[in-house]
C-alpha atoms as a PDB file:
ATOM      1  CA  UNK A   1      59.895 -41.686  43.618  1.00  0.00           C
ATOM      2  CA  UNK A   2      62.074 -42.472  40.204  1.00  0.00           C
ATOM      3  CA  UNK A   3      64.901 -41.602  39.127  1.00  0.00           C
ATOM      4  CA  UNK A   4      64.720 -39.769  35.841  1.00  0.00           C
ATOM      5  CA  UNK A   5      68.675 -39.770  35.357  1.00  0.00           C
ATOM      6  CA  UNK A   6      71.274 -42.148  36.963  1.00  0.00           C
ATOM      7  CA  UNK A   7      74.583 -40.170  38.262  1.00  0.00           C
ATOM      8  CA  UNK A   8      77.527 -41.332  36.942  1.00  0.00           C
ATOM      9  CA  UNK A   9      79.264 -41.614  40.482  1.00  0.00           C
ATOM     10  CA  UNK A  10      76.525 -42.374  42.890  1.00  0.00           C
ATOM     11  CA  UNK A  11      77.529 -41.832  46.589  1.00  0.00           C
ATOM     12  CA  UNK A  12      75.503 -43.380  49.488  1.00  0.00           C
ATOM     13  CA  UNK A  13      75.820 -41.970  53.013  1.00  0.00           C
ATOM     14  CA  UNK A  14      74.114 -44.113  55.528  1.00  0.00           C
ATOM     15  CA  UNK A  15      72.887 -42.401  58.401  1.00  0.00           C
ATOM     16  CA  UNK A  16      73.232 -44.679  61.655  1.00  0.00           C
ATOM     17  CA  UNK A  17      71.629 -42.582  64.064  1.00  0.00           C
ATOM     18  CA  UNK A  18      68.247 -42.564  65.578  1.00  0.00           C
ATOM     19  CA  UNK A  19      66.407 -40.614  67.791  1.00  0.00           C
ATOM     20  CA  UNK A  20      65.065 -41.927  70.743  1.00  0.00           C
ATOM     21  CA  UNK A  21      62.176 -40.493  72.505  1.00  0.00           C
ATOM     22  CA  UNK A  22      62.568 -41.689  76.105  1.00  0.00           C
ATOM     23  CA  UNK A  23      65.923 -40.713  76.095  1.00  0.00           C
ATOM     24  CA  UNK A  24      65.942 -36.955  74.244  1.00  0.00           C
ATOM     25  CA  UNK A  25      68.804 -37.183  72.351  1.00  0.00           C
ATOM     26  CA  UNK A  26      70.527 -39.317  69.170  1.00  0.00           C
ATOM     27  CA  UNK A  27      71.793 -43.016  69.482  1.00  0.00           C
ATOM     28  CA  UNK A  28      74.554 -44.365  67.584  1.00  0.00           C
ATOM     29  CA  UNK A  29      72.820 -47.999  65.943  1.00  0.00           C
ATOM     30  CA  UNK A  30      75.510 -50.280  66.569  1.00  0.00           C
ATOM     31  CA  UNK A  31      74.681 -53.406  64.668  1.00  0.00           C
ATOM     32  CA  UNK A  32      76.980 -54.418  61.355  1.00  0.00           C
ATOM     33  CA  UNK A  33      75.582 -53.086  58.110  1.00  0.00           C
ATOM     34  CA  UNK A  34      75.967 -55.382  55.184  1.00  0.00           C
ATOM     35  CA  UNK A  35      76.126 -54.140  50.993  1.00  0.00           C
ATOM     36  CA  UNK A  36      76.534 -55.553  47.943  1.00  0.00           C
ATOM     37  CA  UNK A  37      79.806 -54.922  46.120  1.00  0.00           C
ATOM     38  CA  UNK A  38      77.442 -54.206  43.086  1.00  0.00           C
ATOM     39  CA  UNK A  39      73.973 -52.390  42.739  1.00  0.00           C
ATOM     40  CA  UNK A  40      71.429 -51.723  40.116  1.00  0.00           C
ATOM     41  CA  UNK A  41      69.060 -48.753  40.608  1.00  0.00           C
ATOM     42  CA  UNK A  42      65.525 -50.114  39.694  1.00  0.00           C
ATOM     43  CA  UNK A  43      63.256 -47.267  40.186  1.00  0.00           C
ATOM     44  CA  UNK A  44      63.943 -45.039  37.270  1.00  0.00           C
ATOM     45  CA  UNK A  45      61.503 -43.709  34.707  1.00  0.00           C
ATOM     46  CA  UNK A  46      60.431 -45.977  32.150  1.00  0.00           C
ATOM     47  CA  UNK A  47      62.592 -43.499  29.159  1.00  0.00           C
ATOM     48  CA  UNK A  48      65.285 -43.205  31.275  1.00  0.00           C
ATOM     49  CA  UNK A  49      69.237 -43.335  29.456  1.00  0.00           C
ATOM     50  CA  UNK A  50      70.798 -46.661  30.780  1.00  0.00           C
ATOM     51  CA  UNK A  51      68.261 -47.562  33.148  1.00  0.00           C
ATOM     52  CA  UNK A  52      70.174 -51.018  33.859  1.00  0.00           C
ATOM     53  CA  UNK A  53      73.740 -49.358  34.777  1.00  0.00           C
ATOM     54  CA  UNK A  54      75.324 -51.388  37.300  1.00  0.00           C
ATOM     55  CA  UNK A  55      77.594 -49.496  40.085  1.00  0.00           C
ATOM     56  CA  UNK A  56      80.657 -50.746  41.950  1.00  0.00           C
ATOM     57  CA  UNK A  57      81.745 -50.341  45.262  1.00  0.00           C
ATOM     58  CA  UNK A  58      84.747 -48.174  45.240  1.00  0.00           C
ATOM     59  CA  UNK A  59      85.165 -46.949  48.617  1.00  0.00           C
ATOM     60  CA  UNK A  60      83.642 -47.040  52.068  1.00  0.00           C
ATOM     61  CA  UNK A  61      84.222 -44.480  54.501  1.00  0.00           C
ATOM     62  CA  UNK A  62      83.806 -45.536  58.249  1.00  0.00           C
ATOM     63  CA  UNK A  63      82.627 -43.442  61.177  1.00  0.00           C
ATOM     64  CA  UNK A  64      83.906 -44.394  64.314  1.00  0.00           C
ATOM     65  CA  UNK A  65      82.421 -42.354  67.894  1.00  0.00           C
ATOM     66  CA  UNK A  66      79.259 -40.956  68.781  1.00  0.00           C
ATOM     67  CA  UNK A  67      76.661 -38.122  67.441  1.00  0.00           C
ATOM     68  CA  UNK A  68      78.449 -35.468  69.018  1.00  0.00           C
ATOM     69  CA  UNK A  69      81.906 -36.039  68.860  1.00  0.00           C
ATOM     70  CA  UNK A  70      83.448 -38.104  66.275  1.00  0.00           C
ATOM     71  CA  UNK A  71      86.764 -38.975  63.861  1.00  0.00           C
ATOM     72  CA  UNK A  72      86.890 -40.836  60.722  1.00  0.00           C
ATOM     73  CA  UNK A  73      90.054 -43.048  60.904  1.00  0.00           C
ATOM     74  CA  UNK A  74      93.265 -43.643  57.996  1.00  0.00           C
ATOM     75  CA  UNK A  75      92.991 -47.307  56.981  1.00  0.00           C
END
């Protein structure tokens, strides 16, 4: 897939859940996710407008409970 235009705001959501077969139902992965503070988009079309635009982290949302019921907490 590429990326004919790059958004100006580009927002991530990283799904943490996985379905488990033995089980029937949706697990919470608990491990620590690591990201840059910076990222460049390289898969965009070879005409594409400013195909080297470089994003910064602004803000990170965390999720804090399980699939079913949940909160995101004030920081």
């Amino acid at each position: 897939m590429k990326i004919k235009k790059l958004p100006n705001v580009l927002a991530l959501h990283l799904k943490r859940f996985k379905y488990q077969e033995d089980v029937q139902k949706y697990i919470k992965l608990a491990y620590r996710v690591a990201f840059p503070f910076q990222l460049r988009l390289f898969n965009t079309v070879d005409d594409a407008p400013d195909p080297d635009r470089l994003y910064e982290l602004f803000a990170i949302v965390v999720h804090i409970g399980k699939y079913v019921v949940s909160y995101f907490p004030e920081v």
